[in-house]
C-alpha atoms as a PDB file:
ATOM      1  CA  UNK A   1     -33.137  41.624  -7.382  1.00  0.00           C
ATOM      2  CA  UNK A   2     -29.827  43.103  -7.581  1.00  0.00           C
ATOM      3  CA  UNK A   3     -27.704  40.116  -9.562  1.00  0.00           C
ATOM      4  CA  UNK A   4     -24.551  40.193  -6.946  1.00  0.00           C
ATOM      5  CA  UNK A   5     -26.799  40.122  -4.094  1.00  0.00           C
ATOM      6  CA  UNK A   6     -27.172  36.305  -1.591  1.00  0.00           C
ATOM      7  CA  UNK A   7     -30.687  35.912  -2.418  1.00  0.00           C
ATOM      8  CA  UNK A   8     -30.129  35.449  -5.947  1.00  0.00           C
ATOM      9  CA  UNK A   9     -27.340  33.337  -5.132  1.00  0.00           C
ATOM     10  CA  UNK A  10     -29.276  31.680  -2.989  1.00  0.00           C
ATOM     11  CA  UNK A  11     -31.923  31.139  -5.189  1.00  0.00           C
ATOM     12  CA  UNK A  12     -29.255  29.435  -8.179  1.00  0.00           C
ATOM     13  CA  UNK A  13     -28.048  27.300  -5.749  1.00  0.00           C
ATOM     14  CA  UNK A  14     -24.644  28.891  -5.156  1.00  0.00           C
ATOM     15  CA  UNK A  15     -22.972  30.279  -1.718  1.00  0.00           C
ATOM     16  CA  UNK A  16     -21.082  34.036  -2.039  1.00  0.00           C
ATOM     17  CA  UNK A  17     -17.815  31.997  -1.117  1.00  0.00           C
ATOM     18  CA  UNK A  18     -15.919  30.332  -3.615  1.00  0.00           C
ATOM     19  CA  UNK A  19     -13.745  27.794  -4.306  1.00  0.00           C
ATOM     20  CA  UNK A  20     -10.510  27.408  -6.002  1.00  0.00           C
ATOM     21  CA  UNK A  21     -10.120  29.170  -9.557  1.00  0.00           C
ATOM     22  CA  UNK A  22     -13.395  31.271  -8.843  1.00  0.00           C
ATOM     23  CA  UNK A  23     -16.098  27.900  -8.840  1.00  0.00           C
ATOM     24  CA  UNK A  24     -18.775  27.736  -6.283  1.00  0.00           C
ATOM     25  CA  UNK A  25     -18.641  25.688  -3.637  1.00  0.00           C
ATOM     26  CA  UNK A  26     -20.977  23.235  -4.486  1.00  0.00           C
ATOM     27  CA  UNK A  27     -19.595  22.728  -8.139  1.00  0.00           C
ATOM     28  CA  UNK A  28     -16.329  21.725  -6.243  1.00  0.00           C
ATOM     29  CA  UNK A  29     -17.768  19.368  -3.074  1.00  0.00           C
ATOM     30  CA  UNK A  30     -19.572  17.477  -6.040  1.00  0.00           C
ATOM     31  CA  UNK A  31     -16.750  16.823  -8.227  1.00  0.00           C
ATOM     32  CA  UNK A  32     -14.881  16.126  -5.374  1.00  0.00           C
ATOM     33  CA  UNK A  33     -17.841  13.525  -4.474  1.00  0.00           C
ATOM     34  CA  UNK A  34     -18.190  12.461  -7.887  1.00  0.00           C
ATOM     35  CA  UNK A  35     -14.217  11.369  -7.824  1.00  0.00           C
ATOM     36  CA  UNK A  36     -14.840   9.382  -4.398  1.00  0.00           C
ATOM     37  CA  UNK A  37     -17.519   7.547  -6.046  1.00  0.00           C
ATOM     38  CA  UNK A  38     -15.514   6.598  -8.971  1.00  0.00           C
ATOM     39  CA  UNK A  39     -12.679   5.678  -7.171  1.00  0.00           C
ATOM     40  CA  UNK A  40     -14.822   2.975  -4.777  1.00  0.00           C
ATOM     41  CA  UNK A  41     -16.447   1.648  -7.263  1.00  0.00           C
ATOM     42  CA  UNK A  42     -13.342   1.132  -9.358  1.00  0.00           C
ATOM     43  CA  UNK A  43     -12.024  -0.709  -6.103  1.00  0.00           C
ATOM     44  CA  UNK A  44     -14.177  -2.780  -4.990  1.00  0.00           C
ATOM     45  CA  UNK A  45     -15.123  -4.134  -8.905  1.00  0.00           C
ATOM     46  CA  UNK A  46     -11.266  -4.741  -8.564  1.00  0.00           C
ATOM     47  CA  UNK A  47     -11.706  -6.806  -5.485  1.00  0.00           C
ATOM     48  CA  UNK A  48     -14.882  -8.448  -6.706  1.00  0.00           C
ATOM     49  CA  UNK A  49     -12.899  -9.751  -9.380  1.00  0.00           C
ATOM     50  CA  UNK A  50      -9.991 -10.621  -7.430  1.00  0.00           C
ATOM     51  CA  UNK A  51     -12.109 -12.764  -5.702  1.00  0.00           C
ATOM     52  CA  UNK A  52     -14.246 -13.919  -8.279  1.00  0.00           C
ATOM     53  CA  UNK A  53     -11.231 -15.596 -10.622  1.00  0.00           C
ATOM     54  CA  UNK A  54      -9.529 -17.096  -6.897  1.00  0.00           C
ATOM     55  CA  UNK A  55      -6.145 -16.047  -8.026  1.00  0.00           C
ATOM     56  CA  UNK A  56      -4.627 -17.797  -5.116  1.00  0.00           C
ATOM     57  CA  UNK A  57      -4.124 -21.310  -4.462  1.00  0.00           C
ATOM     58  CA  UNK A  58      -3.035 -23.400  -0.951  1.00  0.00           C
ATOM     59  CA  UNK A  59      -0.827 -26.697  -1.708  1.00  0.00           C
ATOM     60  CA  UNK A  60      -1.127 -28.709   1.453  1.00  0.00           C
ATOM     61  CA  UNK A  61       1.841 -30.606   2.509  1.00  0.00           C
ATOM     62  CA  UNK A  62       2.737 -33.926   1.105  1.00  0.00           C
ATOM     63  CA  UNK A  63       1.205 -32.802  -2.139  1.00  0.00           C
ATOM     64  CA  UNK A  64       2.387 -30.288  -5.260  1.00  0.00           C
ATOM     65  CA  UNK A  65       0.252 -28.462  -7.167  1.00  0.00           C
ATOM     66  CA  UNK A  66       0.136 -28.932 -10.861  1.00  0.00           C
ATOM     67  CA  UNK A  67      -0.019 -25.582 -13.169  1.00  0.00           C
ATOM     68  CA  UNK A  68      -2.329 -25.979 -16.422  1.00  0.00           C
ATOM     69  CA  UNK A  69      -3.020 -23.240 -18.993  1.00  0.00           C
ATOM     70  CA  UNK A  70      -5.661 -24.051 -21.916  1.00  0.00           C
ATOM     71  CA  UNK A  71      -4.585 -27.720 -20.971  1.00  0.00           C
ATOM     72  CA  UNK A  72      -1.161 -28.018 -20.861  1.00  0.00           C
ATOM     73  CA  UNK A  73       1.160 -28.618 -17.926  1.00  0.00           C
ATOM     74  CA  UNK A  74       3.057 -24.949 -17.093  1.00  0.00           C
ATOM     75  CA  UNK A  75       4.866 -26.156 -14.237  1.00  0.00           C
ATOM     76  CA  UNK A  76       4.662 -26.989 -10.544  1.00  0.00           C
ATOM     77  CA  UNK A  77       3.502 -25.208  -7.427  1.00  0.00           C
ATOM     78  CA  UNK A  78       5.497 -26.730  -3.795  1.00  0.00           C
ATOM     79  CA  UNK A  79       3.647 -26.695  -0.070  1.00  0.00           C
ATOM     80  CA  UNK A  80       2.151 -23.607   0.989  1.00  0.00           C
ATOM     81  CA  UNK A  81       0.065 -19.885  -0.668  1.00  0.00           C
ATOM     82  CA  UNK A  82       0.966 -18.932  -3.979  1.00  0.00           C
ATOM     83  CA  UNK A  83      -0.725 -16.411  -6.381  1.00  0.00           C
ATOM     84  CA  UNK A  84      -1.858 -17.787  -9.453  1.00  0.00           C
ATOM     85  CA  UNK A  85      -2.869 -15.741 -12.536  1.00  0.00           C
ATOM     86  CA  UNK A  86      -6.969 -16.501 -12.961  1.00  0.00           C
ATOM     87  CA  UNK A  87      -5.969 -18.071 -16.323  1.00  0.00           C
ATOM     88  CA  UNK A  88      -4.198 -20.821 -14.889  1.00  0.00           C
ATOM     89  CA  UNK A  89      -5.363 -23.817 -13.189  1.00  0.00           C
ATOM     90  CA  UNK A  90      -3.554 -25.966  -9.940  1.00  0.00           C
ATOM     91  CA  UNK A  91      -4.507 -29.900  -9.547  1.00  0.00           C
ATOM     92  CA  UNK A  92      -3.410 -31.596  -6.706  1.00  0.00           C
ATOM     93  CA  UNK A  93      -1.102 -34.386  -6.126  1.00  0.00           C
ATOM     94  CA  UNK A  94      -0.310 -36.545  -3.504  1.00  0.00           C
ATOM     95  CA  UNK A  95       3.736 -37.421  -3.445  1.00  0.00           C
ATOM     96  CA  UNK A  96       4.020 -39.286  -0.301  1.00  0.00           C
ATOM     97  CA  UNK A  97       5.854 -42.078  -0.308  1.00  0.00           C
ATOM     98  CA  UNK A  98       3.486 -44.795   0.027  1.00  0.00           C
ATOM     99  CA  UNK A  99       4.390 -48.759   1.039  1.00  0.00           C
ATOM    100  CA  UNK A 100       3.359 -51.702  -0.089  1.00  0.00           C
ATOM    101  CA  UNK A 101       2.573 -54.140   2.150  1.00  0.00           C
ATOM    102  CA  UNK A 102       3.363 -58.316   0.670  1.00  0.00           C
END
């Protein structure tokens, strides 16, 4: 077989057309594949950890939330959807005003 002809292109698993920079085809479609890949998986492990550490926290209203890191009191947290970092931890607390009845 004559080296340049398509049936020994065929046979090494390359088409006569080429891509960019002289690389077959195929070489190209599966690095271009191969960077898909990488890039889902590097997004959705990002999103399985996102919601894995629950980096969010709702306060409902009448109560604050109360910010710990490694045990210690960071700071406070009002009504509402805040983002936490997934080191820190939020306690609830009521702060109604409350009555006694005599």
């Amino acid at each position: 077989m004559v080296p340049g002809s398509n049936r020994s292109n065929a046979v090494r698993g390359f088409s006569r057309s080429k891509g960019k920079g002289g690389i077959p085809w195929s070489t190209n479609c599966e690095k271009k594949m191969r960077g898909r890949i990488i890039r889902w998986s590097v997004i959705v492990s990002l999103l399985l950890l996102l919601f894995v550490t629950k980096p969010f926290v709702i306060v409902r209203a009448g109560d604050v939330g109360v910010i710990y890191s490694f045990g210690s009191i960071i700071g406070q947290v009002t009504e509402g959807f805040h983002l936490i970092p997934p080191w820190y931890f939020v306690t609830h607390t009521n702060i109604r005003v409350q009555r006694a009845v005599l």
